[in-house]
PDB file of N, CA and C in Angstrom:
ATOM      1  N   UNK A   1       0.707  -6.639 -19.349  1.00  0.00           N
ATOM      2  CA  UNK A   1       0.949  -5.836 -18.164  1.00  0.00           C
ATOM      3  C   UNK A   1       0.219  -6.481 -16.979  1.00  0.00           C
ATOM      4  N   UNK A   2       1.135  -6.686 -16.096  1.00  0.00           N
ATOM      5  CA  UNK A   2       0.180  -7.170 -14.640  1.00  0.00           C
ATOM      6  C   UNK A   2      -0.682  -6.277 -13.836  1.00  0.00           C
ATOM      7  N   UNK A   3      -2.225  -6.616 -13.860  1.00  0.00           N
ATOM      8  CA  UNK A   3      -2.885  -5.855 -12.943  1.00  0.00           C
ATOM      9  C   UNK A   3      -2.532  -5.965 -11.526  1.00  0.00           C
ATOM     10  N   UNK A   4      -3.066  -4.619 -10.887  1.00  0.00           N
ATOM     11  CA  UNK A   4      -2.765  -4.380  -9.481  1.00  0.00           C
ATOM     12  C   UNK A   4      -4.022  -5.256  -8.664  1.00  0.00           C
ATOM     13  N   UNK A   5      -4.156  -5.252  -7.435  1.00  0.00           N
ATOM     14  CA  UNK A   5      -4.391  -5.743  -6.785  1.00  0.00           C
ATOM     15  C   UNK A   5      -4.844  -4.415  -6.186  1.00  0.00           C
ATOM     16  N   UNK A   6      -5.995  -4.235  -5.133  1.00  0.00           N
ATOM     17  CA  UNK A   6      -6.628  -3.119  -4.793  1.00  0.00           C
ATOM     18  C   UNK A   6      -5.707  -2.205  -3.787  1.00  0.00           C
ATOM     19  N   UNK A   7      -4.383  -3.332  -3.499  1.00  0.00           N
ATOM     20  CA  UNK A   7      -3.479  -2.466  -2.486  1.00  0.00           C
ATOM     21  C   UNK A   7      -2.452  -1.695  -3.939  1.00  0.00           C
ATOM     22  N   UNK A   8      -2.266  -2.542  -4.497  1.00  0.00           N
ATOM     23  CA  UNK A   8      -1.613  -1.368  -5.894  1.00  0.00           C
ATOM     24  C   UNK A   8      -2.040  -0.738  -6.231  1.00  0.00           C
ATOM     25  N   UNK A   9      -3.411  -0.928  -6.620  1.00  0.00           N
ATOM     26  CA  UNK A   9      -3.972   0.451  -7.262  1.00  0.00           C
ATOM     27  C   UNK A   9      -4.367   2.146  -6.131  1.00  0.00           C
ATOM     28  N   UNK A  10      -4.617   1.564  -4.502  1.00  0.00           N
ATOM     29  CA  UNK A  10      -4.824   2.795  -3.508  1.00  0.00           C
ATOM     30  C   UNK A  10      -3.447   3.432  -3.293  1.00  0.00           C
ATOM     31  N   UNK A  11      -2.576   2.546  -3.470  1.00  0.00           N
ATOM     32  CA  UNK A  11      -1.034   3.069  -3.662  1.00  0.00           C
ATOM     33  C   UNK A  11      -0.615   4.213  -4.843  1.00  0.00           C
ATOM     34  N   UNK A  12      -1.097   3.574  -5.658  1.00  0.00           N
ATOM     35  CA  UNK A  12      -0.757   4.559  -6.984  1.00  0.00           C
ATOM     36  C   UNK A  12      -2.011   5.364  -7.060  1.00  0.00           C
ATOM     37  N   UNK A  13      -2.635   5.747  -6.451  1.00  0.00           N
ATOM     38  CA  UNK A  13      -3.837   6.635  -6.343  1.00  0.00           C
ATOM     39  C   UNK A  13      -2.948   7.811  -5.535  1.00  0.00           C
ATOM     40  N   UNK A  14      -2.504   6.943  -4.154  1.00  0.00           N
ATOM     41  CA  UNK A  14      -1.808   7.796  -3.225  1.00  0.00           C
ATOM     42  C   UNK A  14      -0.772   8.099  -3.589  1.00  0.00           C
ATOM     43  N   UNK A  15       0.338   8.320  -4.545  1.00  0.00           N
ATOM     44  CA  UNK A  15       0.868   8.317  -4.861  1.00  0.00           C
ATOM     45  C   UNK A  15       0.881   9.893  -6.415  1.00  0.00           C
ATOM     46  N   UNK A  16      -0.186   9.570  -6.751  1.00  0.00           N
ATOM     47  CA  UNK A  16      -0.732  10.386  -7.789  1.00  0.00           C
ATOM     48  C   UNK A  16      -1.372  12.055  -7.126  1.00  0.00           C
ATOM     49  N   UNK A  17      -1.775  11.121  -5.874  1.00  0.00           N
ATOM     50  CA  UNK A  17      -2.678  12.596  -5.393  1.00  0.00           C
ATOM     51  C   UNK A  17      -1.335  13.272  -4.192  1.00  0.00           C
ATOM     52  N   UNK A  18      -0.926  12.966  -3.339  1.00  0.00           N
ATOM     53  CA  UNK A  18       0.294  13.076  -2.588  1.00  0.00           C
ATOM     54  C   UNK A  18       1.645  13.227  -3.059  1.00  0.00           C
ATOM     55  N   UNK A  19       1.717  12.762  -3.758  1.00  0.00           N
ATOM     56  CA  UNK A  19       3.619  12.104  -4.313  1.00  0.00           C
ATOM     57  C   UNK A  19       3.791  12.577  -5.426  1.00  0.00           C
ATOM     58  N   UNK A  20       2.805  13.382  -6.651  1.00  0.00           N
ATOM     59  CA  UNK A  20       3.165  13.446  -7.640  1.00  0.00           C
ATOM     60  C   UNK A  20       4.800  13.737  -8.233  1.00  0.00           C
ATOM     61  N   UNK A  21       5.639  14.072  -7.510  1.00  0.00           N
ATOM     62  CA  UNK A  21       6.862  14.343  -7.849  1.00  0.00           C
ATOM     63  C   UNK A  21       7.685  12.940  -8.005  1.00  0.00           C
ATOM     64  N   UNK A  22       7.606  12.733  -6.419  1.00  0.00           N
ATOM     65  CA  UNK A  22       8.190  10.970  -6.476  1.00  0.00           C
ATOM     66  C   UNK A  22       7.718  10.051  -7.469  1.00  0.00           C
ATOM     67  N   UNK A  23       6.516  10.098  -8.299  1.00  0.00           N
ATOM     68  CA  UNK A  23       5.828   9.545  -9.213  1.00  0.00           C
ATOM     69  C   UNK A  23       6.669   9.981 -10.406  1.00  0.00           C
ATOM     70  N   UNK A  24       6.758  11.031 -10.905  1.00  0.00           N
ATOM     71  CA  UNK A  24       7.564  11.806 -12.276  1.00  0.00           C
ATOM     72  C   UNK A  24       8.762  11.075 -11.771  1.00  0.00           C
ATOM     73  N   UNK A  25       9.473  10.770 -10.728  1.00  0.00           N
ATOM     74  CA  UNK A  25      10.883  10.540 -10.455  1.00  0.00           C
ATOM     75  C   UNK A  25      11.282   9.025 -10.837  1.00  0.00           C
ATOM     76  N   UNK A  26      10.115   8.304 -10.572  1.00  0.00           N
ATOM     77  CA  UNK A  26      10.154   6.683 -10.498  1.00  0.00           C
ATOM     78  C   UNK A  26      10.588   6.750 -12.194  1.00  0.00           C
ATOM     79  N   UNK A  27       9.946   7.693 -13.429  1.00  0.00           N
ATOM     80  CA  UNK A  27      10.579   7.278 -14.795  1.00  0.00           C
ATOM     81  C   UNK A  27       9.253   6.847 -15.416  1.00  0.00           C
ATOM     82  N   UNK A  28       9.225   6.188 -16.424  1.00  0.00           N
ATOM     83  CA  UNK A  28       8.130   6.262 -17.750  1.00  0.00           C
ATOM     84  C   UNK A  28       6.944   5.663 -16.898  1.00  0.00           C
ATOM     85  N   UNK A  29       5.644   5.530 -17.468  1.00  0.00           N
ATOM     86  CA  UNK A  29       4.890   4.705 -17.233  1.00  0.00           C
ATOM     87  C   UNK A  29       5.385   3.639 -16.870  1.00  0.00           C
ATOM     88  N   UNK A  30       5.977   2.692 -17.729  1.00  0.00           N
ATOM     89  CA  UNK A  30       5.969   1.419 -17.711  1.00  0.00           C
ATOM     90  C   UNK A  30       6.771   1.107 -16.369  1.00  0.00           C
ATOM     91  N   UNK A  31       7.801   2.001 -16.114  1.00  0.00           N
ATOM     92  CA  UNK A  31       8.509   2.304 -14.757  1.00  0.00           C
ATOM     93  C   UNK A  31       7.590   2.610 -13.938  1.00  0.00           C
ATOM     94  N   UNK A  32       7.318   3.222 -13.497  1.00  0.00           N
ATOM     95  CA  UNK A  32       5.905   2.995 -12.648  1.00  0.00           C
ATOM     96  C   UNK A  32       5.247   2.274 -11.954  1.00  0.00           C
ATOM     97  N   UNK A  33       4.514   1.516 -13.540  1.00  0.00           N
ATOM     98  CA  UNK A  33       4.196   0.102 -13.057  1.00  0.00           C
ATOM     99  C   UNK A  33       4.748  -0.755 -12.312  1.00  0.00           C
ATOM    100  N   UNK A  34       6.156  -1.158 -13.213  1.00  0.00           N
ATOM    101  CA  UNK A  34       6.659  -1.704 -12.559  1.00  0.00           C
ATOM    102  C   UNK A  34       6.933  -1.330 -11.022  1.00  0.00           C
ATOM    103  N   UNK A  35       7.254  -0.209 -10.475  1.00  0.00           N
ATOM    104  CA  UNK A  35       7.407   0.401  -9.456  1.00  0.00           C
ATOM    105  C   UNK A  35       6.111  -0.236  -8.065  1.00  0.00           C
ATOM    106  N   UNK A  36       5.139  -0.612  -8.615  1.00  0.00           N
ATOM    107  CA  UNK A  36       3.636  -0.452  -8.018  1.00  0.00           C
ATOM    108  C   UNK A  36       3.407  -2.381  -8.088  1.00  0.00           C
ATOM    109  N   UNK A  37       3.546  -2.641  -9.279  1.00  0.00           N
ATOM    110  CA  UNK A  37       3.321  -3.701  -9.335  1.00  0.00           C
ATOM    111  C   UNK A  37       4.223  -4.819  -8.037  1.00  0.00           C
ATOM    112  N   UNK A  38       5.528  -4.151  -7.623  1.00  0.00           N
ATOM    113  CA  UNK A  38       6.613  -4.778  -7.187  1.00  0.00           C
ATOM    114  C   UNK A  38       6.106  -4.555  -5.379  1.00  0.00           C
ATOM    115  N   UNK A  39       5.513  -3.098  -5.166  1.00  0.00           N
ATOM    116  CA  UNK A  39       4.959  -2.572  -3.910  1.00  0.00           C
ATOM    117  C   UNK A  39       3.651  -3.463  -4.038  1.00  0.00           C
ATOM    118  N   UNK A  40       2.843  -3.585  -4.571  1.00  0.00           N
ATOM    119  CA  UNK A  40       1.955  -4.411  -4.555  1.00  0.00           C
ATOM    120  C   UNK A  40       2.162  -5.728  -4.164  1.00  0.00           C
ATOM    121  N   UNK A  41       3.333  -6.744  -4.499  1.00  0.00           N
ATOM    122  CA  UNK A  41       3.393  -8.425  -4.247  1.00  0.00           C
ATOM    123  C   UNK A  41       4.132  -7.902  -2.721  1.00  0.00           C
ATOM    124  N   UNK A  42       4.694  -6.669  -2.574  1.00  0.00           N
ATOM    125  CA  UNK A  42       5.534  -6.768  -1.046  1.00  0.00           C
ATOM    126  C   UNK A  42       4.299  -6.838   0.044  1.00  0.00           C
ATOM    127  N   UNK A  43       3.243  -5.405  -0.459  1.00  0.00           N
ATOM    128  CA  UNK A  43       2.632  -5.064   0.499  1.00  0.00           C
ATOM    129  C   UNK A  43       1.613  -6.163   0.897  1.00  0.00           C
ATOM    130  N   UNK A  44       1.250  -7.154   0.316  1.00  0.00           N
ATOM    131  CA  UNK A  44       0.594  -8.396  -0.210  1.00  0.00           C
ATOM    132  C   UNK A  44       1.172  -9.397   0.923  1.00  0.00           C
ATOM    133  N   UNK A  45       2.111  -9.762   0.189  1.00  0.00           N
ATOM    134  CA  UNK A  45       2.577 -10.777   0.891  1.00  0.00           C
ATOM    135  C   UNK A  45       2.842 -10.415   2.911  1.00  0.00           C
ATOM    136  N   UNK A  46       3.055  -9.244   3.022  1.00  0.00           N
ATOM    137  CA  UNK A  46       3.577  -8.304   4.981  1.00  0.00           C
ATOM    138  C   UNK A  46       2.557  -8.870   5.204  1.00  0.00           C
ATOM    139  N   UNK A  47       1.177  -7.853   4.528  1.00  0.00           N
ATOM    140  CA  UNK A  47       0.031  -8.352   5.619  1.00  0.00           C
ATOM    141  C   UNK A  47      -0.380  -9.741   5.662  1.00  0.00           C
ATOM    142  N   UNK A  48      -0.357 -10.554   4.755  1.00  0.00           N
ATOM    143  CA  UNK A  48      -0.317 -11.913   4.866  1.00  0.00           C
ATOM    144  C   UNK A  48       0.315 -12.395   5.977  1.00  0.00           C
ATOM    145  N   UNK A  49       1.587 -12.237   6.160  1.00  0.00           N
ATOM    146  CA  UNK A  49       2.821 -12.512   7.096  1.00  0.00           C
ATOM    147  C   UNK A  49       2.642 -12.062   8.489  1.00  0.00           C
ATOM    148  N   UNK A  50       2.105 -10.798   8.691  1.00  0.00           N
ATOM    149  CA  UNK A  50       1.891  -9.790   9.859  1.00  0.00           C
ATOM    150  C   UNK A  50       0.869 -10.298  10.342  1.00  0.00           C
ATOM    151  N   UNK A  51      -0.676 -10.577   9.168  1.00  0.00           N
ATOM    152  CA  UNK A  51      -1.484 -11.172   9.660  1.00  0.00           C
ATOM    153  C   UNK A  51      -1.775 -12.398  10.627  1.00  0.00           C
ATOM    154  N   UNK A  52      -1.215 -12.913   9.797  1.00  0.00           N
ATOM    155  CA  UNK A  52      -1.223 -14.918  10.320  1.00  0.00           C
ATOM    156  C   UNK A  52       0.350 -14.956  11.764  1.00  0.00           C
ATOM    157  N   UNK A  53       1.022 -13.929  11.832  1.00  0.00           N
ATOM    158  CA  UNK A  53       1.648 -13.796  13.143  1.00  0.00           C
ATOM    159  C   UNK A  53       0.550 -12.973  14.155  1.00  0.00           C
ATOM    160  N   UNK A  54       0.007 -12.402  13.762  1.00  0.00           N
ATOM    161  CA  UNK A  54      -0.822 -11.761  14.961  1.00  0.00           C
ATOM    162  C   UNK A  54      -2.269 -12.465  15.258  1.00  0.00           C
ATOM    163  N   UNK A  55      -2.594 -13.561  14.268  1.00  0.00           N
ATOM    164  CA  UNK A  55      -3.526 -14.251  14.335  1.00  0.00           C
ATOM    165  C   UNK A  55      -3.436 -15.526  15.309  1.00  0.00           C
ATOM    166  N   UNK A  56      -2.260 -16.109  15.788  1.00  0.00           N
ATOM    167  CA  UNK A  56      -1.676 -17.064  16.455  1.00  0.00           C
ATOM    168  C   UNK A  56      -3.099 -17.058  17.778  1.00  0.00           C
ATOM    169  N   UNK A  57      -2.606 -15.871  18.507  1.00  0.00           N
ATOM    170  CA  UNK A  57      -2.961 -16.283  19.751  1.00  0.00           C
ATOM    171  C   UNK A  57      -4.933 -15.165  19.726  1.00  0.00           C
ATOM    172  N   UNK A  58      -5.107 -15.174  18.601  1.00  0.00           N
ATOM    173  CA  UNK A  58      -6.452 -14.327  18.225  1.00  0.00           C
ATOM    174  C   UNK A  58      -7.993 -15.464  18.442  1.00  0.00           C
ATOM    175  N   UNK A  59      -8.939 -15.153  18.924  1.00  0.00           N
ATOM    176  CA  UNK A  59      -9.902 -16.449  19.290  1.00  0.00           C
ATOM    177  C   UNK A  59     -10.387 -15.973  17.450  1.00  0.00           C
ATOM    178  N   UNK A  60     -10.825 -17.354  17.291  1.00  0.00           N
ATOM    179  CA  UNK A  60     -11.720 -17.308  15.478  1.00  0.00           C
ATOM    180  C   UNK A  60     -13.142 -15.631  15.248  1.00  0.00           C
ATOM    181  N   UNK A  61     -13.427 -15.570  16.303  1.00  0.00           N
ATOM    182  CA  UNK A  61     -14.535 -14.429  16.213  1.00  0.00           C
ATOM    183  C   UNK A  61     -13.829 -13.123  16.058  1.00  0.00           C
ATOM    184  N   UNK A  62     -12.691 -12.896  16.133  1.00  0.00           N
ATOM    185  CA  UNK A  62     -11.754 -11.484  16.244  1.00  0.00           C
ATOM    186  C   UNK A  62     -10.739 -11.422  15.015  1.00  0.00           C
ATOM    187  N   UNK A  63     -10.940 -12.377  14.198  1.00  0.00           N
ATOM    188  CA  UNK A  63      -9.640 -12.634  13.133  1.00  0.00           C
ATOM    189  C   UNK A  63      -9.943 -11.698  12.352  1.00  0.00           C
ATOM    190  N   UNK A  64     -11.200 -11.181  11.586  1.00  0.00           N
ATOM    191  CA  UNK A  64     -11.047 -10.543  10.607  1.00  0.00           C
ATOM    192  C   UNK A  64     -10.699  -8.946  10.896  1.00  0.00           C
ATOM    193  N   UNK A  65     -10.967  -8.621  12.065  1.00  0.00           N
ATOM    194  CA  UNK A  65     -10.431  -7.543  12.704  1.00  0.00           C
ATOM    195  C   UNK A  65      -8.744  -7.194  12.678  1.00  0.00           C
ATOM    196  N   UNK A  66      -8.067  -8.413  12.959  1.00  0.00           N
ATOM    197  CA  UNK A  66      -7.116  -8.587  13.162  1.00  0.00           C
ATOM    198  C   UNK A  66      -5.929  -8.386  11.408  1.00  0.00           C
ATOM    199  N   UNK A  67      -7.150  -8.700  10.754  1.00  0.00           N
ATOM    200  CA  UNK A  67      -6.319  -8.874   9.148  1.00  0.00           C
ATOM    201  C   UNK A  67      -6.579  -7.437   9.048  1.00  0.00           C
ATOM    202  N   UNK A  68      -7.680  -6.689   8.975  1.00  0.00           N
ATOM    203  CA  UNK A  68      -7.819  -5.381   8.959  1.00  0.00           C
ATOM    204  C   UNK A  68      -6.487  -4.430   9.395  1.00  0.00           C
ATOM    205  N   UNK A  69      -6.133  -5.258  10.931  1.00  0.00           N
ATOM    206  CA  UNK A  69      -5.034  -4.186  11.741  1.00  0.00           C
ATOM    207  C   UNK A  69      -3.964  -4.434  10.935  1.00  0.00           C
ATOM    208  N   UNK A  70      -3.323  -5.394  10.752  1.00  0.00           N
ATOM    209  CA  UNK A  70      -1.981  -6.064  10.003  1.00  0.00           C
ATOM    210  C   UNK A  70      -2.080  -4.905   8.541  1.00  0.00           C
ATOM    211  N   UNK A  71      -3.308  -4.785   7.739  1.00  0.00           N
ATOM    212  CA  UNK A  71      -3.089  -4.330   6.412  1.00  0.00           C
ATOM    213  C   UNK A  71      -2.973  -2.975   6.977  1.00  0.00           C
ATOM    214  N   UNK A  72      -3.917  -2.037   8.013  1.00  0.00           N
ATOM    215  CA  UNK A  72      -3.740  -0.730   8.025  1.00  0.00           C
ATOM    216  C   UNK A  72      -1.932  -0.384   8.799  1.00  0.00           C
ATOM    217  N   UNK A  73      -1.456  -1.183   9.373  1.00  0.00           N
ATOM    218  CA  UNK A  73      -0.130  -0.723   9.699  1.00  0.00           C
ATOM    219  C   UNK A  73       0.611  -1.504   8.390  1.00  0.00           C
ATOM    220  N   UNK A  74       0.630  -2.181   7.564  1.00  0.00           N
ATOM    221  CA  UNK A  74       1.405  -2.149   6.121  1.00  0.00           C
ATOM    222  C   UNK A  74       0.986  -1.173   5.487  1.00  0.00           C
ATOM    223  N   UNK A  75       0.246  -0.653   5.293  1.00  0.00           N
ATOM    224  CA  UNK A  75      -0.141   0.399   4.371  1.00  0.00           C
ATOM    225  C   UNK A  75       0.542   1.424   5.299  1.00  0.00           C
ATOM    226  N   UNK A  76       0.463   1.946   6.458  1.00  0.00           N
ATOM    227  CA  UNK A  76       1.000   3.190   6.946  1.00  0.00           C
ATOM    228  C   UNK A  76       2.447   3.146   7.351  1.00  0.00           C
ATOM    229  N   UNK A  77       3.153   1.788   6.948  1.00  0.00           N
ATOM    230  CA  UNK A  77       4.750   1.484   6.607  1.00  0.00           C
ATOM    231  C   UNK A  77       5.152   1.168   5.271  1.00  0.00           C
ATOM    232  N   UNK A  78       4.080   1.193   4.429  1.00  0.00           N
ATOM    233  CA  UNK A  78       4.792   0.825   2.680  1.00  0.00           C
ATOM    234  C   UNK A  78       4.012   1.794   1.896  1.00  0.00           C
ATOM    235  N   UNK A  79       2.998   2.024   2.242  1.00  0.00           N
ATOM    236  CA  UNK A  79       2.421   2.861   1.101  1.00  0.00           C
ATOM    237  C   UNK A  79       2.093   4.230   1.211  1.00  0.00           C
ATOM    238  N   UNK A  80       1.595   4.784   2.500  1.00  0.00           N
ATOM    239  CA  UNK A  80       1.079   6.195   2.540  1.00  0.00           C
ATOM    240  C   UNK A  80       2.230   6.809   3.577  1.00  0.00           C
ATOM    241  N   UNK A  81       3.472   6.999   2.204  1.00  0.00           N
ATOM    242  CA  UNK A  81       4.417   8.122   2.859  1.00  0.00           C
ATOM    243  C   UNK A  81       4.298   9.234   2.765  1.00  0.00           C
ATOM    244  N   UNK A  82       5.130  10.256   2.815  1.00  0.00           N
ATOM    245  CA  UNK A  82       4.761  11.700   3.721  1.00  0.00           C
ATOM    246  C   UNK A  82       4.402  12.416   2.256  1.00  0.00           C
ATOM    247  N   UNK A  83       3.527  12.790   2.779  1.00  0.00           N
ATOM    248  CA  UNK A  83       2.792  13.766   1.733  1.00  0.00           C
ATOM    249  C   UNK A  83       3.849  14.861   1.242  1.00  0.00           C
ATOM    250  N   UNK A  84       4.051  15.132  -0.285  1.00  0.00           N
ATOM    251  CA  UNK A  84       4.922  16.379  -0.310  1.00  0.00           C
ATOM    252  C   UNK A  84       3.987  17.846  -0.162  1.00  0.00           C
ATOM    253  N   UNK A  85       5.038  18.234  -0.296  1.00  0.00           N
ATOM    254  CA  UNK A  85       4.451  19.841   0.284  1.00  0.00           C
ATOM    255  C   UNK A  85       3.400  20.257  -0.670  1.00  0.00           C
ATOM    256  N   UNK A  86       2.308  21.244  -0.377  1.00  0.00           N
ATOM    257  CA  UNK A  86       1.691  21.150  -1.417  1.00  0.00           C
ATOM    258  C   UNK A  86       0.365  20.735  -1.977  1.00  0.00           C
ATOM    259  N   UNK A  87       0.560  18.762  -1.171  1.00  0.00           N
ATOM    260  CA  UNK A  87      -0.876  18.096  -1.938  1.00  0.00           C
ATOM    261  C   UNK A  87      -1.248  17.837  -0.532  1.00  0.00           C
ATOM    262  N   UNK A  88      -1.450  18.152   0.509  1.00  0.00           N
ATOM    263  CA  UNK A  88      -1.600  18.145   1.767  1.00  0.00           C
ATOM    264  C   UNK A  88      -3.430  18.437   2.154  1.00  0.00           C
ATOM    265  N   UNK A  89      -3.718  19.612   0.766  1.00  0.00           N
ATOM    266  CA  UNK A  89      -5.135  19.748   1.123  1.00  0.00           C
ATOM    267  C   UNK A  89      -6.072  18.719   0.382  1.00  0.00           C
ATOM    268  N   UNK A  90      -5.033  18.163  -0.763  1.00  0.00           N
ATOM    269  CA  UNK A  90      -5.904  16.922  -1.884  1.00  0.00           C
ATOM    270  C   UNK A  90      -6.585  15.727  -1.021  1.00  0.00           C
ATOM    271  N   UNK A  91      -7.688  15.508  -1.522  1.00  0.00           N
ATOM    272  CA  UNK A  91      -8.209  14.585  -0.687  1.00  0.00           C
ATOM    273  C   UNK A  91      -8.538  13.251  -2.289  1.00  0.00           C
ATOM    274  N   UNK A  92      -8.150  12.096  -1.544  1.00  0.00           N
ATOM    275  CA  UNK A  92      -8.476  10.849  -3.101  1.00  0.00           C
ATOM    276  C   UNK A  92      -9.940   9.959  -1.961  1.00  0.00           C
TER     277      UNK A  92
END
């Protein structure tokens, strides 16, 4: 089984505490995984991509800031979708 990567595993955290339905929906465990494992190489590879485009015109003292911004807007376009009704007060 392929391990996650720390953006797979806050995904399937968020996912567990928020989504539990969409989670039962994705199908067995192993579905799942797979499900997470696949969001994991996407969400991976954006900010990589997002990063090193927004890094172009960034001076060297501001870059790691910059990888920070790239991952928090992939994560708030791939991973932390709308909470279902319900787990709204759950905190992970």
């Amino acid at each position: 089984m392929t391990q996650l990567s720390r953006h797979g595993r806050l995904a399937k955290q968020y996912w567990e505490t928020y989504r539990p339905q969409a989670l039962e929906e994705l199908g067995t465990p192993e579905e799942q995984q797979d499900h997470f494992v696949g969001l994991d190489m996407r969400v991976t590879e954006r900010i990589g991509s997002l990063a090193d485009q927004m890094l172009l015109d960034v001076p060297m003292r501001e870059r790691a800031a910059v990888r920070a911004q790239a991952r928090e807007l992939v994560y708030d376009q791939d991973m932390f979708l709308p909470k279902e009704p319900g787990t709204e007060h759950r905190e992970m």
